[in-house]
Protein backbone atom coordinates (compact mmCIF):
# COMPACT_ATOMS: atom_id res chain seq x y z
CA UNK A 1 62.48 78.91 127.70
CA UNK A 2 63.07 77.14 124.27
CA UNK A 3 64.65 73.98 125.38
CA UNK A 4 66.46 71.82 123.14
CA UNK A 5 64.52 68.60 121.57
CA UNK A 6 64.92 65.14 123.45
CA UNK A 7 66.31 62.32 122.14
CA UNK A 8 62.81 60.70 121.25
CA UNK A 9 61.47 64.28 119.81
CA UNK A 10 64.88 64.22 117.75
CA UNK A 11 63.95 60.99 116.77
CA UNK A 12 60.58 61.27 115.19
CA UNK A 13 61.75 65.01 113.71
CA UNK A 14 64.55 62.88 111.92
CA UNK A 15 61.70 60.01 110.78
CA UNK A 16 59.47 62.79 109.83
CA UNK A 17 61.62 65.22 107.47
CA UNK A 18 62.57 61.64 105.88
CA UNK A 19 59.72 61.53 103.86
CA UNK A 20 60.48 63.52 100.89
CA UNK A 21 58.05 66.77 100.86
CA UNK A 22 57.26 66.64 97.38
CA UNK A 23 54.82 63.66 97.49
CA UNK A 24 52.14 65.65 98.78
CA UNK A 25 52.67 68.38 96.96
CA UNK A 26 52.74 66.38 94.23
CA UNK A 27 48.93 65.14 95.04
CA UNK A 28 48.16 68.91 95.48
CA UNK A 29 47.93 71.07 99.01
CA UNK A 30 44.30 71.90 100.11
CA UNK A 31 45.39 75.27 100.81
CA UNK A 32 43.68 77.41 103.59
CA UNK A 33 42.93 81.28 103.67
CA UNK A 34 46.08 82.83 104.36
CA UNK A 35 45.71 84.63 107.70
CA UNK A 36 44.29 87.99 109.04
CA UNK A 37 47.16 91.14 108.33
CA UNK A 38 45.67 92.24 111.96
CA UNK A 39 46.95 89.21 113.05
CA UNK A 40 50.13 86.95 113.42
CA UNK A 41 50.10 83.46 113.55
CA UNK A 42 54.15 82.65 114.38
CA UNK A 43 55.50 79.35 114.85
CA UNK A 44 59.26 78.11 115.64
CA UNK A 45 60.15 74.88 113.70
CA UNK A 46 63.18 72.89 114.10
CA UNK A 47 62.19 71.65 110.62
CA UNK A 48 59.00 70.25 109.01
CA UNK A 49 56.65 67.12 108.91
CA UNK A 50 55.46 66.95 105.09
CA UNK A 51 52.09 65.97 106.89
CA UNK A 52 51.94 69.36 107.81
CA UNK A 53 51.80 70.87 104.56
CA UNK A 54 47.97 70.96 104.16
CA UNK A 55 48.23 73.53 106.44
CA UNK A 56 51.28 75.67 105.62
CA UNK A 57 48.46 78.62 104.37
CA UNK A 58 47.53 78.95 108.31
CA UNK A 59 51.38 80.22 109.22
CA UNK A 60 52.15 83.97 108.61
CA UNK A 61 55.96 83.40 109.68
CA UNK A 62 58.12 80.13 110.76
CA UNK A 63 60.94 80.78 112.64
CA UNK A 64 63.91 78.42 112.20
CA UNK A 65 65.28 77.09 115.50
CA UNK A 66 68.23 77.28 115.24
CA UNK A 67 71.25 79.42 114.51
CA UNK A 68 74.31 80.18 117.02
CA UNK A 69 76.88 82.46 117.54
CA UNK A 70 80.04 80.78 117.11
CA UNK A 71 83.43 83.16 117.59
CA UNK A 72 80.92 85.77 117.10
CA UNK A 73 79.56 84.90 114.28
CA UNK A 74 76.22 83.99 113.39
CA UNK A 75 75.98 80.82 111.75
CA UNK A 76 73.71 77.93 110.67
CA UNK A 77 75.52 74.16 111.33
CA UNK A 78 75.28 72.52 108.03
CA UNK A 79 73.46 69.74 109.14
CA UNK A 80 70.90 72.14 109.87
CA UNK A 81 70.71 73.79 106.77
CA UNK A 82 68.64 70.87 105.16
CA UNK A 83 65.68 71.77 107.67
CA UNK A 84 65.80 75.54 107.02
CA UNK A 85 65.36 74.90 102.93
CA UNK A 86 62.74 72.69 103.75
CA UNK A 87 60.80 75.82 105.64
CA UNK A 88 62.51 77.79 103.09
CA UNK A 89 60.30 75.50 100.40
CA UNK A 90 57.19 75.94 101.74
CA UNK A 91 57.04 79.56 100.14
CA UNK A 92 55.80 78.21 96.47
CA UNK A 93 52.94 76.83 98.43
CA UNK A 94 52.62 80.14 100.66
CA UNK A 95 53.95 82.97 98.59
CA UNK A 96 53.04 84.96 101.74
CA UNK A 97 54.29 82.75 104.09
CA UNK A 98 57.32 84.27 105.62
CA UNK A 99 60.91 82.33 106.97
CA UNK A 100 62.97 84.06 109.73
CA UNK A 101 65.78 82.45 111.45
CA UNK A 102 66.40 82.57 115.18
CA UNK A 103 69.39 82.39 116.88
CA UNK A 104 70.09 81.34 119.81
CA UNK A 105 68.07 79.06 122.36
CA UNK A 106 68.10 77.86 125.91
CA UNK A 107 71.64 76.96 126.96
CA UNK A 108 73.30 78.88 123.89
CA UNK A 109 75.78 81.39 124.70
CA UNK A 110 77.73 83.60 123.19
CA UNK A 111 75.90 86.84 123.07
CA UNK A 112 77.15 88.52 126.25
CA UNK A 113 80.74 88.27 124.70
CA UNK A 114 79.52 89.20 121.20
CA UNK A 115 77.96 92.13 122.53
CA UNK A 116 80.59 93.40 125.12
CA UNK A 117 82.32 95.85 122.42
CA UNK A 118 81.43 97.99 119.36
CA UNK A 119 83.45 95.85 117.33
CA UNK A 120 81.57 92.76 118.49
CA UNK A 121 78.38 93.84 118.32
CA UNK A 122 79.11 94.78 114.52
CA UNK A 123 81.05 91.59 113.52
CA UNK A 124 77.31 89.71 114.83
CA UNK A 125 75.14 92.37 113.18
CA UNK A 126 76.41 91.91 110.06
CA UNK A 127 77.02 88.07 109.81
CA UNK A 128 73.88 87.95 110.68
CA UNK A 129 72.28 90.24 108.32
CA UNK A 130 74.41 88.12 105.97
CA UNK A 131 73.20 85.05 106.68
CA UNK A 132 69.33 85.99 106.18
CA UNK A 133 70.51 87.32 102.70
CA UNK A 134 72.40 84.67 101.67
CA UNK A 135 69.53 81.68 102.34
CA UNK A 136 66.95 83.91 101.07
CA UNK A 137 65.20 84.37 104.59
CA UNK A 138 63.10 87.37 105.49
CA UNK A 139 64.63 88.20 109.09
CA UNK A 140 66.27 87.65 111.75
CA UNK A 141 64.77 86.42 115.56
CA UNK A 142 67.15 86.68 118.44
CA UNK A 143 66.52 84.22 121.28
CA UNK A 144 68.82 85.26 124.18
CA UNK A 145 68.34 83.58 127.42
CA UNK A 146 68.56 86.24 128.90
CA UNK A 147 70.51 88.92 129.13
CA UNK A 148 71.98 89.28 132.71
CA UNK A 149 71.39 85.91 133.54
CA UNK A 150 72.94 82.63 133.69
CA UNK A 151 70.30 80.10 135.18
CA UNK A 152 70.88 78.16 131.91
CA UNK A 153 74.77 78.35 131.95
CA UNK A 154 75.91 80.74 130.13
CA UNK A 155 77.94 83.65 130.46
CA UNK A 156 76.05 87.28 131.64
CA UNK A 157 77.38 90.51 132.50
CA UNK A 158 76.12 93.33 134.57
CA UNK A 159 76.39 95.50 131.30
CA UNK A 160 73.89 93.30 129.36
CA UNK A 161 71.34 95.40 129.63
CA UNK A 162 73.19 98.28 127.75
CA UNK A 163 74.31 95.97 125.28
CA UNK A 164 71.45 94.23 124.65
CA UNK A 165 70.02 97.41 123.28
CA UNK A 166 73.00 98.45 121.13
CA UNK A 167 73.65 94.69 119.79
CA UNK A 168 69.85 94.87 118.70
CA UNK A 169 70.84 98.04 117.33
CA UNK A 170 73.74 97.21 115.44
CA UNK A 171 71.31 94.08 113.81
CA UNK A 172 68.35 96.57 112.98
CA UNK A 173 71.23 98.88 110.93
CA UNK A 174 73.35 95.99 109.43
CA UNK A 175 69.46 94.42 108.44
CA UNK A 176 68.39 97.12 106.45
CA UNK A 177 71.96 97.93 104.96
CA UNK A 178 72.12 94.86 103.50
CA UNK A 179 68.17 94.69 102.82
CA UNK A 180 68.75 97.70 100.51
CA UNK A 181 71.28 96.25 98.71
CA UNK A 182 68.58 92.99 98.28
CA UNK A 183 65.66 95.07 97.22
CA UNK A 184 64.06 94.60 100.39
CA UNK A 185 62.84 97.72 102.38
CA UNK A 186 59.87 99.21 102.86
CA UNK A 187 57.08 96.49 103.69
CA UNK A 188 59.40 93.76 102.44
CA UNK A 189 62.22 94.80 104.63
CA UNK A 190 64.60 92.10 106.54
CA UNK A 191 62.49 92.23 109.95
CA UNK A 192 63.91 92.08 113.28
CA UNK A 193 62.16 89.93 116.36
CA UNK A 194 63.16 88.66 119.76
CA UNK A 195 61.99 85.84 121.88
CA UNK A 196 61.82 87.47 125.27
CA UNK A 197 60.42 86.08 128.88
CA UNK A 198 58.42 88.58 131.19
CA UNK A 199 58.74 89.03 135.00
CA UNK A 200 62.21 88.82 136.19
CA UNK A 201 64.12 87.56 133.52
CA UNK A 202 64.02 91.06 131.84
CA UNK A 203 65.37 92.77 134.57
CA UNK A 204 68.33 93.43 132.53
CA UNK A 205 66.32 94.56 129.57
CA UNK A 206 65.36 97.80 128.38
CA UNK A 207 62.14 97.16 127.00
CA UNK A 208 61.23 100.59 126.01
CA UNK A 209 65.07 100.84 124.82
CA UNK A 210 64.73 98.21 122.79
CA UNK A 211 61.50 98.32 121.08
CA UNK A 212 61.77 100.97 118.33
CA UNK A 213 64.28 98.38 116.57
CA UNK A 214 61.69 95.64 116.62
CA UNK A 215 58.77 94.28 114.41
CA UNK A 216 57.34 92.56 116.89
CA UNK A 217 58.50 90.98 120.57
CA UNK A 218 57.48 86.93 120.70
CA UNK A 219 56.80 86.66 124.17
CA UNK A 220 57.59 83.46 125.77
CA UNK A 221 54.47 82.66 127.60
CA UNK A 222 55.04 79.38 128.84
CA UNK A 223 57.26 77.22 131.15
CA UNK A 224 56.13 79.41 134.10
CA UNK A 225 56.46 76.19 135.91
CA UNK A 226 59.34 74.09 135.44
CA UNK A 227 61.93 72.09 137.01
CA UNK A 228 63.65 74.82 138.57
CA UNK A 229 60.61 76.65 139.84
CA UNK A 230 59.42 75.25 143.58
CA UNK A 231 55.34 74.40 142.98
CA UNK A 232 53.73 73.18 139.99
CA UNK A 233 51.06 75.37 138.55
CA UNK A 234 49.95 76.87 134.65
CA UNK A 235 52.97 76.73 132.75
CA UNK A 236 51.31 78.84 130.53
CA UNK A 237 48.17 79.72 132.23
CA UNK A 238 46.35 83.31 130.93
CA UNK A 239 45.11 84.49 134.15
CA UNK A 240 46.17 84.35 137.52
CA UNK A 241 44.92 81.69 139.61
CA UNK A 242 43.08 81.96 143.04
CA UNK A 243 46.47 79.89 143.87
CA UNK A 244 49.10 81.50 142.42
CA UNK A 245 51.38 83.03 145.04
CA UNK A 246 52.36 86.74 145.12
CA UNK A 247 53.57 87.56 141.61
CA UNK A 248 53.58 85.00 139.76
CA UNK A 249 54.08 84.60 136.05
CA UNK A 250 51.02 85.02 133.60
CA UNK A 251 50.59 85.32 130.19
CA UNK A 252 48.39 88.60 131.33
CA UNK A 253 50.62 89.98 133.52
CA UNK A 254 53.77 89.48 130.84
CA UNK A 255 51.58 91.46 128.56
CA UNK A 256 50.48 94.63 130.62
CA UNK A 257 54.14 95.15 131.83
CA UNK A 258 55.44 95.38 128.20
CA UNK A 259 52.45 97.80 127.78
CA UNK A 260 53.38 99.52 130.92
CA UNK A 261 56.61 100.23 129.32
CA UNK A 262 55.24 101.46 126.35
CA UNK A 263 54.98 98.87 123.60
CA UNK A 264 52.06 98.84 121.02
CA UNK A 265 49.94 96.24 121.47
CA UNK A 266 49.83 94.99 117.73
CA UNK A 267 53.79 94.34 118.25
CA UNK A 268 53.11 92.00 121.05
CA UNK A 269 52.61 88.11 120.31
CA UNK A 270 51.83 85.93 123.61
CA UNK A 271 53.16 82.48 123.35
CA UNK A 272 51.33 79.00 123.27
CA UNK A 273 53.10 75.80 124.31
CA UNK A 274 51.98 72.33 122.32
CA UNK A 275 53.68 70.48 124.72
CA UNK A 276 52.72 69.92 129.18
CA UNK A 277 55.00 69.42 131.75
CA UNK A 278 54.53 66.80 134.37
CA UNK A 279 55.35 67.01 138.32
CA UNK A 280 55.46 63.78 140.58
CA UNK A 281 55.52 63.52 144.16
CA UNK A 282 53.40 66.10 144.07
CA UNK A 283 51.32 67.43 147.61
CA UNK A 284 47.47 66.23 146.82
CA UNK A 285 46.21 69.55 148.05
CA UNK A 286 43.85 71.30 145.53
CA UNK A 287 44.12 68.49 143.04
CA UNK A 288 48.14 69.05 142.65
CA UNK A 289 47.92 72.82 141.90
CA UNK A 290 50.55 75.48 142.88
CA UNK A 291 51.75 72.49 145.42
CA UNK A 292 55.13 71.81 146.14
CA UNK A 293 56.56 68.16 144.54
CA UNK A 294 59.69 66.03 145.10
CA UNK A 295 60.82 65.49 140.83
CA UNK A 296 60.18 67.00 137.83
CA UNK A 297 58.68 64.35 135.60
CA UNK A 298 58.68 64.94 131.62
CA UNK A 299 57.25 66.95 128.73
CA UNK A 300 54.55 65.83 126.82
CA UNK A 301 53.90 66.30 123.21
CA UNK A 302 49.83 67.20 122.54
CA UNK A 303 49.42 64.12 120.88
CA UNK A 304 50.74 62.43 123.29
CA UNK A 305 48.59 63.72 125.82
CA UNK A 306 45.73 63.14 123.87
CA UNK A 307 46.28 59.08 123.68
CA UNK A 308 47.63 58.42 126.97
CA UNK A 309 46.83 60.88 129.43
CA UNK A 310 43.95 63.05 129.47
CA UNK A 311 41.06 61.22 131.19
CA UNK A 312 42.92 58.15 130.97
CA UNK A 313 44.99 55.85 133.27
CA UNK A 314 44.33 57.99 135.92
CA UNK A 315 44.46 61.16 134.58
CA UNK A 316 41.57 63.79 134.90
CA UNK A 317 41.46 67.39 133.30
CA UNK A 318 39.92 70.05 135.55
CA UNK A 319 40.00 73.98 134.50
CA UNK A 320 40.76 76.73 136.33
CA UNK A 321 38.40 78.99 135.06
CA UNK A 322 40.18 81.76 136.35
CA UNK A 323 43.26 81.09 135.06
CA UNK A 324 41.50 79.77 131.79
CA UNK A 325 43.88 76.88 131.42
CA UNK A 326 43.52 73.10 132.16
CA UNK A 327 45.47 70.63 134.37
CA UNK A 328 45.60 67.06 134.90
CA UNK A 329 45.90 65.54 138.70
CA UNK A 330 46.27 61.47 139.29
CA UNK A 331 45.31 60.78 142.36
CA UNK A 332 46.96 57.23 142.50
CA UNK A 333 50.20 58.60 141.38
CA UNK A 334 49.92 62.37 142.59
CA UNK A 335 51.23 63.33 139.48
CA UNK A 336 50.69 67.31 137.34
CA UNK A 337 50.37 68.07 134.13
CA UNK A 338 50.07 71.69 133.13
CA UNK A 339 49.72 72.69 129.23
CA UNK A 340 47.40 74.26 126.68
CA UNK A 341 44.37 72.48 124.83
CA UNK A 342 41.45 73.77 122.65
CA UNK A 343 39.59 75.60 125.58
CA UNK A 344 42.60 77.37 126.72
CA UNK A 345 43.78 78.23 122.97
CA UNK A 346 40.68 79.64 122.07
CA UNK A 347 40.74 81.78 125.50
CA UNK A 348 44.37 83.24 124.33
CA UNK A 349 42.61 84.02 121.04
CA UNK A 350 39.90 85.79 122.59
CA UNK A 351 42.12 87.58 124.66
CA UNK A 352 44.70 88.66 121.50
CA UNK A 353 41.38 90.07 120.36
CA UNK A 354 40.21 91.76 123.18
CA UNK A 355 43.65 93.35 123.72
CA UNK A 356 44.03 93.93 120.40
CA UNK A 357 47.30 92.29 120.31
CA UNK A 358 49.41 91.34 117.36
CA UNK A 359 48.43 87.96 117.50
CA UNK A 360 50.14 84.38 118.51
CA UNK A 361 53.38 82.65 118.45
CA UNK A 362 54.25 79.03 119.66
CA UNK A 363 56.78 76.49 120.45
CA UNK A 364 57.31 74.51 118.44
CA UNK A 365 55.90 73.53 114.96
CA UNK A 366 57.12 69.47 114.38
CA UNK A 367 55.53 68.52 117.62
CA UNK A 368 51.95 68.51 116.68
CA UNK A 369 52.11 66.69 113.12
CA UNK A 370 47.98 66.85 113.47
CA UNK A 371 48.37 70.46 113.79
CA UNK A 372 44.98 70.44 116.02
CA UNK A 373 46.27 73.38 118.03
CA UNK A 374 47.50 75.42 115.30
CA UNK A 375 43.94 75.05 113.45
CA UNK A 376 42.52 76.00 116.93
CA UNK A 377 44.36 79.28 116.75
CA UNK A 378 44.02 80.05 112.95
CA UNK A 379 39.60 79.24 113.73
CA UNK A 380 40.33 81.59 117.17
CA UNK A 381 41.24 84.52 115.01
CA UNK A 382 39.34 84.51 112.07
């Protein structure tokens, strides 16, 4: 689930895009290899920290969080079109890089209306395919949480699942019209993407409906656990755990039922999360894990983690080597953490190999300014 930023993370994204981008390009970018064609490194930004730059040669695509549908429209808020120029930017350093914009997010609504009728669905589709022209994007991402559901209030219909289908449809047609009329088809055609969950929140999707419209499916593979899920556990663990309870979510298991249901592999990119989530009040049995807990605590930024809580004031790491993903457990405290670090990142890379998958997205870019975990995936696949 892409959850809106915090105040604080608002804060330091604000603090961050305030330094102007073109001091360090001025003092030259140290630019790395650009990455593997056989693989995608993906990464959603809700803007950019210029000390991120060095590393801008890493990224095959940013996606711009966010657009929204507004009277069924696509559109960008034009406060927010400052941070999608500054992604936009990025492509004289990275002539490959590539800019999409998503649209959507958790809590957004909109799309069940916009896709209830013909006429709807086409009014979207072509707004949309619009709005990549017109800022000079190279696609479109649509983040729908999720069709047939309404967990984070808003509006769903029984007929989602048909509609979902023929609004991604409508955007693959109105895309390439309009691509056409750009110069861009072929292998520099407008391209089309969703963020999409696994399990049950695609039990109104048609996965096998939906996928010849689609580059490439950016499968949210995190907040498994969450404040609206009963036990804590891997929030974005690989494997199951000897723990885990009946079926629960897994990046693994997301993967082999969009196989099952007839995706390629190379079009499927698992999802990393820079960020943990914390439990309190949590039962002490097995060191916190997959135990029930009385409050949902906070998200953590990697860097934060780093400085204040893993192996410090309380805090100690253990892995779950069959899950392949780390937790923290305070005794004193009884409190859970659950993210991804180095070990776990370079598991998911060995895995995208092994399964030969299309490669790796994550959530989201400003919240690592180090950029530790995104070197850890670029080093994982190449």
């Amino acid at each position: 689930m892409m959850r809106p930023f915090s105040s604080r993370q608002s804060r330091q994204l604000i603090a961050s895009l305030l330094l102007p981008l073109s001091l360090l390009a001025a003092g030259g970018v140290a630019m790395a290899q650009t990455a593997s064609p056989s693989y995608r490194i993906v990464g959603y930004a809700g803007g950019w920290n210029p000390a991120q730059t060095k590393d801008v040669g890493k990224i095959d695509t940013l996606i711009f969080a966010f657009a929204h549908p507004k009277g069924g429209q696509v559109v960008i808020d034009d406060h927010d079109l400052a941070h999608l120029h500054d992604l936009l930017a990025l492509k004289k350093l990275n002539p490959r890089l590539k800019v999409d914009i998503s649209v959507g997010g958790w809590t957004v609504g909109g799309f069940s209306e916009a896709a209830s009728t013909e006429a709807g669905r086409q009014l979207f589709a072509d707004s949309a395919a619009q709005l990549v022209a017109a800022q000079h994007a190279d696609g479109l991402d649509v983040d729908w949480e999720y069709p047939g559901h309404h967990e984070s209030g808003i509006k769903s219909s029984p007929q989602d699942k048909t509609n979902y289908t023929l609004l991604l449809k409508a955007i693959r047609a109105s895309l390439d019209r309009v691509g056409a009329a750009n110069g861009r088809t072929g292998a520099n055609h407008y391209t089309l993407s969703v963020a999409i969950a696994d399990g049950p929140f695609v039990d109104h999707v048609d996965i096998a409906g939906i996928n010849p419209y689609l580059d490439w499916f950016n499968l949210m593979t995190y907040d498994f656990v969450n404040a609206d899920t009963p036990t804590t556990g891997h929030h974005t663990g690989l494997h199951p755990s000897k723990l885990i309870q009946g079926d629960g979510r897994t990046t693994d298991r997301a993967v082999q039922q969009f196989l099952a249901a007839g995706v390629a592999p190379g079009k499927l990119l698992i999802g990393a999360a820079l960020y943990g989530r914390e439990f309190a009040d949590v039962k002490p049995d097995h060191d916190g894990l997959y135990q029930t807990y009385g409050h949902y605590q906070d998200a953590h930024n990697w860097p934060e983690l780093k400085q204040d809580y893993i192996n410090k004031h309380g805090y100690v790491r253990y892995w779950d080597a069959d899950a392949q993903a780390p937790w923290l457990w305070n005794a004193q405290t009884r409190s859970f953490i659950s993210y991804d670090d180095p070990q776990s990142i370079a598991a998911k890379m060995a895995y995208i190999k092994a399964q030969h998958l299309g490669g790796i997205m994550y959530w989201e870019q400003t919240i690592d300014p180090s950029d530790e975990l995104l070197d850890d995936m670029w080093k994982g696949l190449h």
